[in-house]
C-alpha atoms as a PDB file:
ATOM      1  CA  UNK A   1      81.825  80.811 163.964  1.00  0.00           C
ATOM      2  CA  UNK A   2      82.232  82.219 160.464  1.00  0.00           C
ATOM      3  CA  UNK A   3      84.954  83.300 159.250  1.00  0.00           C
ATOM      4  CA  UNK A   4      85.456  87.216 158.174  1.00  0.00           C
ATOM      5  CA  UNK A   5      86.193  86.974 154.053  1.00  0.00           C
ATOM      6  CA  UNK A   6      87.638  90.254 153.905  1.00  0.00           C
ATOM      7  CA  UNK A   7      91.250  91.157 154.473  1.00  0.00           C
ATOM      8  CA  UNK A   8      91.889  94.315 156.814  1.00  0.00           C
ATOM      9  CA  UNK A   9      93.049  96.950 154.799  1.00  0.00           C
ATOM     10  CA  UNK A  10      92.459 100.125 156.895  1.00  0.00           C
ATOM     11  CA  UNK A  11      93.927 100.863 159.932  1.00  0.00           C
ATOM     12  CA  UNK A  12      92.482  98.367 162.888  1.00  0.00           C
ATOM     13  CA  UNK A  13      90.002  99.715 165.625  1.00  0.00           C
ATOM     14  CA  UNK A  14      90.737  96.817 167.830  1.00  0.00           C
ATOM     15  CA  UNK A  15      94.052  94.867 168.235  1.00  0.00           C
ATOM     16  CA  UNK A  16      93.940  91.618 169.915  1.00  0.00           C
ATOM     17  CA  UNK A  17      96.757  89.048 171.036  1.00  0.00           C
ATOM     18  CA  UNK A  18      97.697  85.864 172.438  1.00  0.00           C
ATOM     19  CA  UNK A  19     100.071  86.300 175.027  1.00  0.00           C
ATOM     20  CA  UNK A  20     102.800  82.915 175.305  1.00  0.00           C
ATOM     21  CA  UNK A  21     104.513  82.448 171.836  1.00  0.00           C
ATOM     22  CA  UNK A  22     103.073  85.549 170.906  1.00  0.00           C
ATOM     23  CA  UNK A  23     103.154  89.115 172.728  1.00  0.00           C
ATOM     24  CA  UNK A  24     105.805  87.580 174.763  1.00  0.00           C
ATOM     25  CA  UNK A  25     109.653  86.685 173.797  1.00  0.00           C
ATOM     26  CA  UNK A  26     111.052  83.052 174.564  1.00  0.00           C
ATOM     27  CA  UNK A  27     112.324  84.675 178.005  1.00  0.00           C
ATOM     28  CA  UNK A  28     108.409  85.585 178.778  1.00  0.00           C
ATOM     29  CA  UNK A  29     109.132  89.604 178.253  1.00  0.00           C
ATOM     30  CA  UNK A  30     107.354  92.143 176.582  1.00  0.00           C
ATOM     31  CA  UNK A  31     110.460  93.572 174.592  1.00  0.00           C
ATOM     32  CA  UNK A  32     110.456  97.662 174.141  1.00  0.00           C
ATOM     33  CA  UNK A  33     109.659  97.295 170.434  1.00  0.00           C
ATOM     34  CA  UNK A  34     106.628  95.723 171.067  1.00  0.00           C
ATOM     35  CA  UNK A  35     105.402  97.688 174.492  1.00  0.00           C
ATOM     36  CA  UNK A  36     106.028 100.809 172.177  1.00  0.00           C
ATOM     37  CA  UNK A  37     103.624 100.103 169.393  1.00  0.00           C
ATOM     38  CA  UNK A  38     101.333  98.846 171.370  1.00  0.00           C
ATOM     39  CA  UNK A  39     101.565 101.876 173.781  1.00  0.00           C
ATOM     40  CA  UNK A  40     101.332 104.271 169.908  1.00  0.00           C
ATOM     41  CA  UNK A  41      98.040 102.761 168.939  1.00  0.00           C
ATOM     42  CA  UNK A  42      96.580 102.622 172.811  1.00  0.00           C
ATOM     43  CA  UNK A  43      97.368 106.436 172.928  1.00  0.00           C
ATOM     44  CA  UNK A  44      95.360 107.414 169.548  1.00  0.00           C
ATOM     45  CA  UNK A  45      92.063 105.316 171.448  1.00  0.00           C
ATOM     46  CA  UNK A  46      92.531 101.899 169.790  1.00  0.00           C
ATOM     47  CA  UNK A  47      91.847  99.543 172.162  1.00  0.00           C
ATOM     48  CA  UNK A  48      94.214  96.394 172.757  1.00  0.00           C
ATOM     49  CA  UNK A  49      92.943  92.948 173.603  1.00  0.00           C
ATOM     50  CA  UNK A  50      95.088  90.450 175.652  1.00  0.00           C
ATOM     51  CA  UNK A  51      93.537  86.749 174.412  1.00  0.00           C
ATOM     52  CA  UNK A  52      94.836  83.766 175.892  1.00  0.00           C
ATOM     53  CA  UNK A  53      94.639  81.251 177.765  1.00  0.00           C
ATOM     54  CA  UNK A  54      96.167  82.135 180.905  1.00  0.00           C
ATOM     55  CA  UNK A  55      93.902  82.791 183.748  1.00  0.00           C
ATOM     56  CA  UNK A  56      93.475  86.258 185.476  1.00  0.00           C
ATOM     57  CA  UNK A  57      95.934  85.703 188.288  1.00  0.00           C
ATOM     58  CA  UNK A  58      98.659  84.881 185.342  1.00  0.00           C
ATOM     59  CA  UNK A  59      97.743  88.657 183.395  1.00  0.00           C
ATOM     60  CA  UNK A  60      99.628  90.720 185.984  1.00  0.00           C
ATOM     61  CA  UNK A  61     103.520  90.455 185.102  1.00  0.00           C
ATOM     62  CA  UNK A  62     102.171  91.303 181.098  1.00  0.00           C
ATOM     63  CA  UNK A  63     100.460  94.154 182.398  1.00  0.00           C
ATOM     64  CA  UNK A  64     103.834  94.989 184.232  1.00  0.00           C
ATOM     65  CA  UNK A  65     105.625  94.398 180.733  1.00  0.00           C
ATOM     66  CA  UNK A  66     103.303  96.653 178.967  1.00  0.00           C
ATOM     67  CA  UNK A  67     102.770  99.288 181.134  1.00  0.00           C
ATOM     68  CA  UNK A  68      98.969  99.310 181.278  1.00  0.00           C
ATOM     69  CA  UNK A  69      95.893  97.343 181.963  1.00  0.00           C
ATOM     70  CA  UNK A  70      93.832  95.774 179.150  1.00  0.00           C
ATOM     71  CA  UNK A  71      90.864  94.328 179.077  1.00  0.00           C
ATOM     72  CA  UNK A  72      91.195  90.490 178.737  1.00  0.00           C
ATOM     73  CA  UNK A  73      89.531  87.706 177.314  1.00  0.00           C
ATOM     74  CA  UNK A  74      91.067  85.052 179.628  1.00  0.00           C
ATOM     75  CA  UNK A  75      90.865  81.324 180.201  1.00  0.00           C
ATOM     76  CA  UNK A  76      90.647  80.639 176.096  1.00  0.00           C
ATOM     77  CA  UNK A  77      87.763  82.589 176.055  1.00  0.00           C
ATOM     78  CA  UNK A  78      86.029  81.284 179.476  1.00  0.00           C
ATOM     79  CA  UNK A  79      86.463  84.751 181.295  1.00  0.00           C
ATOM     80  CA  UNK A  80      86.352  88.598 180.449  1.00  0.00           C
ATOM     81  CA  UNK A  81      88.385  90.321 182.681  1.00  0.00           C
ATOM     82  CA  UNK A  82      89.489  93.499 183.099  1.00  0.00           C
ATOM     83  CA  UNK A  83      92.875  94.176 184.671  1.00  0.00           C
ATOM     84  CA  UNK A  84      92.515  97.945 185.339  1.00  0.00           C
ATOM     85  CA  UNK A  85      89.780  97.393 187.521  1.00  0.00           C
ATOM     86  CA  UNK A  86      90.665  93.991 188.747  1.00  0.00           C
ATOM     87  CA  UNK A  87      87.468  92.716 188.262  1.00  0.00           C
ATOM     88  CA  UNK A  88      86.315  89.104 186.540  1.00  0.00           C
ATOM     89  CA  UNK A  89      83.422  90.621 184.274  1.00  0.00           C
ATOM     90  CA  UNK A  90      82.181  87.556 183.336  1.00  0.00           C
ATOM     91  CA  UNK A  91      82.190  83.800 182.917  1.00  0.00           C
ATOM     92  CA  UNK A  92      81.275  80.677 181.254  1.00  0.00           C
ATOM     93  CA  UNK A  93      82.100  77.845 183.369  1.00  0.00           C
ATOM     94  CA  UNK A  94      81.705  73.893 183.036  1.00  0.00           C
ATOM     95  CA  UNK A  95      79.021  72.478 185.650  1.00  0.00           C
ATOM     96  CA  UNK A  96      80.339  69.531 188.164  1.00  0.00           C
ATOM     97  CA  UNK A  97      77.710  66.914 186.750  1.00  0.00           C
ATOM     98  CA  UNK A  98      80.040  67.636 183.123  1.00  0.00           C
ATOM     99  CA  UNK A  99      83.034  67.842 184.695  1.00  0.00           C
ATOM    100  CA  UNK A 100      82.559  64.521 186.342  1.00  0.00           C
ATOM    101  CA  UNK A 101      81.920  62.710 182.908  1.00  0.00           C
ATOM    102  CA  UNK A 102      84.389  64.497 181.516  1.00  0.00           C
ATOM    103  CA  UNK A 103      87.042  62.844 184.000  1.00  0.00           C
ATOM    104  CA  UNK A 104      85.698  59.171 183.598  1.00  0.00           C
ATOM    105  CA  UNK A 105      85.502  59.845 180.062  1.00  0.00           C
ATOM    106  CA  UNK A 106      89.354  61.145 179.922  1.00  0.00           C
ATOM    107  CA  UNK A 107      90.409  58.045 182.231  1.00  0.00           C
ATOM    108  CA  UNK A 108      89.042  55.975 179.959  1.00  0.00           C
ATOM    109  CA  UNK A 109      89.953  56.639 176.733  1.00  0.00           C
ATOM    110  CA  UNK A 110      93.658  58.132 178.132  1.00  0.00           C
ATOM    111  CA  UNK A 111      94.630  55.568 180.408  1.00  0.00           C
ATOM    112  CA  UNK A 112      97.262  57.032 182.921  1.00  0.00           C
ATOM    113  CA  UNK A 113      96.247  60.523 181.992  1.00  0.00           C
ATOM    114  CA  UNK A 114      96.065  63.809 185.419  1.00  0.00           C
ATOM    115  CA  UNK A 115      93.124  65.517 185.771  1.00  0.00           C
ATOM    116  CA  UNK A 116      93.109  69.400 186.818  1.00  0.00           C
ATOM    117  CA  UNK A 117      90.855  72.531 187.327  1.00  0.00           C
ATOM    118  CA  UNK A 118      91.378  76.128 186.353  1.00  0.00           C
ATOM    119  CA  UNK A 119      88.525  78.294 188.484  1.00  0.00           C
ATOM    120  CA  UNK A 120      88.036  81.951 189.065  1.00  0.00           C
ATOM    121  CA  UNK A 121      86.287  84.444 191.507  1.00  0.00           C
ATOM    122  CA  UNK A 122      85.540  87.796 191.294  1.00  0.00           C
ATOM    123  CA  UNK A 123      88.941  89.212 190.678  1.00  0.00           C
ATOM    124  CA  UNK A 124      92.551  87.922 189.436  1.00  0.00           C
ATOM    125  CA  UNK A 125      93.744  86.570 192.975  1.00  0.00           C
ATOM    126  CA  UNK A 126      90.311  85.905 194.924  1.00  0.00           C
ATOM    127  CA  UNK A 127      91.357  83.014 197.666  1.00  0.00           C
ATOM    128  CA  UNK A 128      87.698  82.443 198.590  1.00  0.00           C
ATOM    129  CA  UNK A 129      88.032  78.738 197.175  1.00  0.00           C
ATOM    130  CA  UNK A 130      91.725  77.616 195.546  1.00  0.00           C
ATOM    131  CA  UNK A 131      91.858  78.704 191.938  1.00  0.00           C
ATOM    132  CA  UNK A 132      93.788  75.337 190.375  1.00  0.00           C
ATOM    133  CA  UNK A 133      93.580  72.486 191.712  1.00  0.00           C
ATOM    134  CA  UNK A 134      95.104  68.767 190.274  1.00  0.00           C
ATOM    135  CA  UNK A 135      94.914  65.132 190.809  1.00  0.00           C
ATOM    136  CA  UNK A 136      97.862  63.183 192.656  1.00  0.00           C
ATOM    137  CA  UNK A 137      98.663  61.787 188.869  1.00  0.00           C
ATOM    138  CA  UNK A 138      98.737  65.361 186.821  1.00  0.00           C
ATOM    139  CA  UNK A 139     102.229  66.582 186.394  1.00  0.00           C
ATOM    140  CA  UNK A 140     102.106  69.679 185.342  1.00  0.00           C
ATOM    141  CA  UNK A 141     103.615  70.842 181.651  1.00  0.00           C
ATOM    142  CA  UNK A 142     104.827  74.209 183.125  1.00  0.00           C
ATOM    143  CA  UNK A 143     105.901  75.680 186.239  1.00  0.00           C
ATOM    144  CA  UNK A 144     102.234  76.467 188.237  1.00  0.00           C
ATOM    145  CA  UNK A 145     103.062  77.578 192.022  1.00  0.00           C
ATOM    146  CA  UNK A 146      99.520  78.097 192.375  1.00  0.00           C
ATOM    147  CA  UNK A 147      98.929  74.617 192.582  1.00  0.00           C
ATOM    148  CA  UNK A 148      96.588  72.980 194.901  1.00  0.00           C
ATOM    149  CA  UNK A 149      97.181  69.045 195.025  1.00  0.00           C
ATOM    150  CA  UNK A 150      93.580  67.449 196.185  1.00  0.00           C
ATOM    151  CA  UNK A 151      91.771  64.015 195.770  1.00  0.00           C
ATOM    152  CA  UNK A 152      90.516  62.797 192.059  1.00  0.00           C
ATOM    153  CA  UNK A 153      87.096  63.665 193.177  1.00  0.00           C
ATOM    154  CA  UNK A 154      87.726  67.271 194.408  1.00  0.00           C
ATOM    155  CA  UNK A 155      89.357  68.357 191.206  1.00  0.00           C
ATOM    156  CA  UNK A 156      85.714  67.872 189.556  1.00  0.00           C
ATOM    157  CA  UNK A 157      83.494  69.159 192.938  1.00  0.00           C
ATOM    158  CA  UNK A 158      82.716  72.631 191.449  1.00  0.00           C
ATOM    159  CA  UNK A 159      82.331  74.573 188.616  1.00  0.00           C
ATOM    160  CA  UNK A 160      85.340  75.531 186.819  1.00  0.00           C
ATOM    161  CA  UNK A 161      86.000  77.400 183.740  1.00  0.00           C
ATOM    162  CA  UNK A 162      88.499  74.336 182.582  1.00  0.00           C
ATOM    163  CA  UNK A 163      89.366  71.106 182.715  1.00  0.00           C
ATOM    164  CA  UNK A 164      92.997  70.295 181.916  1.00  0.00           C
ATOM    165  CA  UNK A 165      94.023  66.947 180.823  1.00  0.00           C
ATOM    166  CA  UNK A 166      97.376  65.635 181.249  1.00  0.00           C
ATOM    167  CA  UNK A 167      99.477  62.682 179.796  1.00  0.00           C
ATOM    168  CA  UNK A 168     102.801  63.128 179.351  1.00  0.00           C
ATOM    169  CA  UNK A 169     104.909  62.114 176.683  1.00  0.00           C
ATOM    170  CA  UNK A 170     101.747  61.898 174.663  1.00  0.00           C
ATOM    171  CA  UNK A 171     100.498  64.349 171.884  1.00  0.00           C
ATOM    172  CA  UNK A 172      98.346  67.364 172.850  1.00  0.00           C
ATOM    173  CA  UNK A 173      96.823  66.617 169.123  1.00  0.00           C
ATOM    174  CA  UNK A 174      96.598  63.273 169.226  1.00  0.00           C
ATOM    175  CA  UNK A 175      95.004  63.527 172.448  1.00  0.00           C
ATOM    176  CA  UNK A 176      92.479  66.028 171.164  1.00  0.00           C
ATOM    177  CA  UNK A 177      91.265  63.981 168.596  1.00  0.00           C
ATOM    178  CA  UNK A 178      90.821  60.798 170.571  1.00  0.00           C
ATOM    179  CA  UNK A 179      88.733  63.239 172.972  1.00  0.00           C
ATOM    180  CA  UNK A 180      86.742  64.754 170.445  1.00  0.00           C
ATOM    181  CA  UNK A 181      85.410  61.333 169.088  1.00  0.00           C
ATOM    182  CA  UNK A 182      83.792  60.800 172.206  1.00  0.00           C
ATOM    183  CA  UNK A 183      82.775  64.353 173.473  1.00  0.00           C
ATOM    184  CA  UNK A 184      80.946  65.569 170.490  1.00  0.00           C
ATOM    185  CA  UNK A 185      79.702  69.174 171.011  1.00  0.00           C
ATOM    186  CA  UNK A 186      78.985  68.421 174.797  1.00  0.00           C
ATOM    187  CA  UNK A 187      82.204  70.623 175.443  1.00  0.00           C
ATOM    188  CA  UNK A 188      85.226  72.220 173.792  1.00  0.00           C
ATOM    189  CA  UNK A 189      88.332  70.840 173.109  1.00  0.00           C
ATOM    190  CA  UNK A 190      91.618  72.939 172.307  1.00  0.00           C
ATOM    191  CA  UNK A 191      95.684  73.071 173.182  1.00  0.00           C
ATOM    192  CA  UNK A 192      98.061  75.725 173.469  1.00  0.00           C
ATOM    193  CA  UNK A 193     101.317  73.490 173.848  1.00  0.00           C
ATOM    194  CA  UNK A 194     101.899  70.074 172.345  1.00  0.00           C
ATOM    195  CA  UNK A 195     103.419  68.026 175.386  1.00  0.00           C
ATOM    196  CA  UNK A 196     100.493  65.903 176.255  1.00  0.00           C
ATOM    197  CA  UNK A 197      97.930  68.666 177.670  1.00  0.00           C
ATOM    198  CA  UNK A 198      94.885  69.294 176.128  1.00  0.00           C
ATOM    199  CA  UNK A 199      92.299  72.009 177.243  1.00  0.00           C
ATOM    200  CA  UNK A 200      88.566  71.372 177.672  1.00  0.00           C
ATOM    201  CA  UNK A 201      86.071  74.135 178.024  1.00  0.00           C
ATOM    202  CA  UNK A 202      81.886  74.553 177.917  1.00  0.00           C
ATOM    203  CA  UNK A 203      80.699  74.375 174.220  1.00  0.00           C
ATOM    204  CA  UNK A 204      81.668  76.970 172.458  1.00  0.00           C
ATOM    205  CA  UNK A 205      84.060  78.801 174.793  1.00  0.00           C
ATOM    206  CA  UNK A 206      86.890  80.125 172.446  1.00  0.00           C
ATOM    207  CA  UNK A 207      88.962  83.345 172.461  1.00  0.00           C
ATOM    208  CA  UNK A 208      86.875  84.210 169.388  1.00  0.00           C
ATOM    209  CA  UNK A 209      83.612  84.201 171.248  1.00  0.00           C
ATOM    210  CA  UNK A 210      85.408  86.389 173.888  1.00  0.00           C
ATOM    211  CA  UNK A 211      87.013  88.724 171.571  1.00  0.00           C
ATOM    212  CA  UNK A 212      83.350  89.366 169.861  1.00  0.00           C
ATOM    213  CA  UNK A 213      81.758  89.988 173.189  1.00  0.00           C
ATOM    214  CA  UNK A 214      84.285  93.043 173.559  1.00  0.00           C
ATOM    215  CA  UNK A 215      83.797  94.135 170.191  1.00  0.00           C
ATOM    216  CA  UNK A 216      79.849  93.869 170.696  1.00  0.00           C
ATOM    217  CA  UNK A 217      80.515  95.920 173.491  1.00  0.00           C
ATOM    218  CA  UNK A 218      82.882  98.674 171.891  1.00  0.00           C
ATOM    219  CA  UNK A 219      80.754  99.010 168.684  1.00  0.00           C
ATOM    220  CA  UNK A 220      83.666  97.263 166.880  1.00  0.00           C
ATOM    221  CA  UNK A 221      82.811  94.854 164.215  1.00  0.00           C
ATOM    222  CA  UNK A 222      85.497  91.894 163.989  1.00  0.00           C
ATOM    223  CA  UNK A 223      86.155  93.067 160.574  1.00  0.00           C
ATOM    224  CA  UNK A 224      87.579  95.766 161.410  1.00  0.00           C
ATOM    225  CA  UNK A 225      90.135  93.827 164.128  1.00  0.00           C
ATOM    226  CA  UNK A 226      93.184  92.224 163.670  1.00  0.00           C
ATOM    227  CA  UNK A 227      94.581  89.516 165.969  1.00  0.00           C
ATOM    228  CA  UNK A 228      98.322  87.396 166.703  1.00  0.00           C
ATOM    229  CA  UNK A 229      97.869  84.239 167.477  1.00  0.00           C
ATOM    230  CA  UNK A 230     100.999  80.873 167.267  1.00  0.00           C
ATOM    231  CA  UNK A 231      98.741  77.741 168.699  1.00  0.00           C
ATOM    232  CA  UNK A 232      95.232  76.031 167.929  1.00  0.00           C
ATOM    233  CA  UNK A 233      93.566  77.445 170.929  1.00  0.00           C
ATOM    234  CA  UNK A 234      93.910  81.159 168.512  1.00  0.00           C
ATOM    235  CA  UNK A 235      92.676  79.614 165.462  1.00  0.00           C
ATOM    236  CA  UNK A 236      88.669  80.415 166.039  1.00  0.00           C
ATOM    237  CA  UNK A 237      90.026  83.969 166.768  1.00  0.00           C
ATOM    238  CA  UNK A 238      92.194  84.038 163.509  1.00  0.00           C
ATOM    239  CA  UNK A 239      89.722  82.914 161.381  1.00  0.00           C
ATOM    240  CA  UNK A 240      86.640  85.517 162.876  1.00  0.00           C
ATOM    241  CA  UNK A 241      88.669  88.626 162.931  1.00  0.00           C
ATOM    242  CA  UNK A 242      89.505  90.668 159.441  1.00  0.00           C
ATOM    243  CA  UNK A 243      93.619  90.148 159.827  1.00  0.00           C
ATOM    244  CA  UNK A 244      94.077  87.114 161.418  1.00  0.00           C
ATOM    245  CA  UNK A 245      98.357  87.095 161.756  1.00  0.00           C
ATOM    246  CA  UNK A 246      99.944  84.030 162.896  1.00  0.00           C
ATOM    247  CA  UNK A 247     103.690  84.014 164.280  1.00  0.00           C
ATOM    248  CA  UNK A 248     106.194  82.889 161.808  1.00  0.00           C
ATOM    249  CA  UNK A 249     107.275  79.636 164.225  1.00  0.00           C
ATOM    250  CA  UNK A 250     103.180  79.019 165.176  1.00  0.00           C
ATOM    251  CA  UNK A 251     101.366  75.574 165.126  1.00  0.00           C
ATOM    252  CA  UNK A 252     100.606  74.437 160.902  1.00  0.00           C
ATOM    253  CA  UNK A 253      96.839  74.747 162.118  1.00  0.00           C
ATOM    254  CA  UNK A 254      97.297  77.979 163.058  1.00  0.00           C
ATOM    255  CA  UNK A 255      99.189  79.188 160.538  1.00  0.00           C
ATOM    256  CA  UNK A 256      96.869  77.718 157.776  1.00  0.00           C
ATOM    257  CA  UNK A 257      94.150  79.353 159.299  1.00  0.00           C
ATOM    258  CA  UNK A 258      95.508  82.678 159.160  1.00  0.00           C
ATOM    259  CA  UNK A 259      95.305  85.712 156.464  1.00  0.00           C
ATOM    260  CA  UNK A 260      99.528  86.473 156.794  1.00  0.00           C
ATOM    261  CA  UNK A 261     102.642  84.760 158.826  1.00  0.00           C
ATOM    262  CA  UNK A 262     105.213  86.893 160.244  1.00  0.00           C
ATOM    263  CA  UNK A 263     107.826  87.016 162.043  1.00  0.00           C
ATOM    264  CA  UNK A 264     108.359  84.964 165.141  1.00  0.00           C
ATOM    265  CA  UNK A 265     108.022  86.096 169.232  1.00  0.00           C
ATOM    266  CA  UNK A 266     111.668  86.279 169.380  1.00  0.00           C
ATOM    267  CA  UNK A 267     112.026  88.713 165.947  1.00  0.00           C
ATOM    268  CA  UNK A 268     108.729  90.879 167.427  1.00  0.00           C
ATOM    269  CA  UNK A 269     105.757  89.554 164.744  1.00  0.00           C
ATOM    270  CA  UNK A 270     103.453  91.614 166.624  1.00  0.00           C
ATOM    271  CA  UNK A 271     105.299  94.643 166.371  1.00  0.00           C
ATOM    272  CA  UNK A 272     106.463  94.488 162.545  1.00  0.00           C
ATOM    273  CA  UNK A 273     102.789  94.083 161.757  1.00  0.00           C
ATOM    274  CA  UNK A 274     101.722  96.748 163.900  1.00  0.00           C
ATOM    275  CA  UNK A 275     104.113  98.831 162.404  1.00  0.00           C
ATOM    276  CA  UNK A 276     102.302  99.505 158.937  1.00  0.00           C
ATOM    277  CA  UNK A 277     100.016 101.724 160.765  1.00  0.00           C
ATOM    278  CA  UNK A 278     101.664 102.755 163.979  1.00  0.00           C
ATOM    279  CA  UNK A 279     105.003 103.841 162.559  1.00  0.00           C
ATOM    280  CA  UNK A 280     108.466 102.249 163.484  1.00  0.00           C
ATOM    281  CA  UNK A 281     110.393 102.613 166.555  1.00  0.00           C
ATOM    282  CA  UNK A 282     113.641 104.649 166.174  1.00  0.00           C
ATOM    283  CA  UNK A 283     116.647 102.507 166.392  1.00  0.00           C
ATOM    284  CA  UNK A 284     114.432  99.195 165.522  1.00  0.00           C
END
């Protein structure tokens, strides 16, 4: 993906964001200052983006926080989704015949490492088939009470938008790179935390594929976006879009592959960008 050489300097016709270590304060709330800008530029017809990695079930208590539904580009860019309607839109999803290789291949070369599965249906909570599903060795790097524990082999018996590795006490980085050696372009490889868990996807799944998809579909050219991003799983998007902003505490990769720094989720980044064109919140 190239990258967008010119700096936003008009007002944005698209904002996009990452939602954990982003949008969202260290206590996983949309604070007023924030769900006020946002609302100011959503009311003059500028659409906002939620990017991240989370899967559609997980979009629900930001919607809640904001106080609408936005479209979504889900899943680190697996999934378009869009939360008014409930309705998966669209996905790219790693085949079992990959999926198995990709397991062997992780066992291998990250001895002791949990495998797991992210899938989707048609809308944010479809129970057809169970949505994540892990191996008896993953231990999970956050709370997930969706969890379904199966056998090693049903993890990788159908399609799923991603694989998750896990190895704790290891390096999501380090773990990344030892992948990557081996994997070539025969799937993606990203993180958004660094306690051992490292994100695989189909080639070229990112949140800046997703995010151009939307534009492509609004008539908005990703030069005239602007998108918050703290991890490497945001850096394709920061990179593609013409203000790419990265939160004052965000990954070194991510911040040296953004335009500007500011503040952090806890001092509302988004918001004191957002503010040069949307106007500041009395009392903030």
């Amino acid at each position: 993906m190239e990258r967008v050489t010119a700096t936003l300097q008009n007002r944005p016709k698209l904002v996009a964001s990452d939602v954990d270590g982003t949008l969202i304060d260290p206590y996983e709330r949309v604070t007023a200052r924030t769900r006020d800008v946002v609302a100011a530029l959503v009311a003059e017809g500028v659409p906002f983006v939620l990017a991240t990695g989370r899967p559609p079930r997980w979009i629900a208590p930001v919607v809640a926080g904001l106080g609408f539904a936005p479209l979504c580009v889900c899943g680190n860019g697996a999934v378009l989704y869009d939360a008014d309607a409930d309705q998966v839109l669209g996905t790219t999803a790693l085949d079992v015949p990959t999926l198995a290789w990709l397991a062997d291949l992780a066992e291998k070369v990250l001895p002791g490492c949990g495998l797991a599965a992210e899938r989707v249906g048609a809308t944010a909570h479809d129970a057809a088939t169970p949505q994540f599903v892990s191996s008896p060795q993953y231990e999970h790097a956050w709370l997930n009470p969706d969890d379904t524990a199966v056998a090693r082999d049903e993890v990788i018996d159908s399609p799923a938008i991603k694989m998750l590795i896990r190895l704790p006490g290891a390096s999501s980085g380090d773990m990344a790179t030892t992948l990557a050696g081996h994997i070539g372009d025969r799937a993606d490889i990203t993180y958004s935390t660094d306690h051992g868990l490292v994100e695989i996807s189909a080639p070229g799944v990112t949140k800046a594929r997703g995010l151009r998809t939307i534009g492509d579909r609004l008539g908005i050219d990703a030069a005239e976006m602007i998108a918050f991003g703290d991890m490497p799983n945001d850096i394709p998007m920061l990179r593609m879009v013409g203000l790419g902003v990265a939160m004052g505490h965000a990954h070194p990769a991510a911040i040296a592959a953004a335009d500007e720094v500011t503040g952090t989720n806890s001092e509302d980044g988004v918001a004191q960008v957002l503010e040069r064109w949307w106007g500041a919140v009395a009392g903030t």
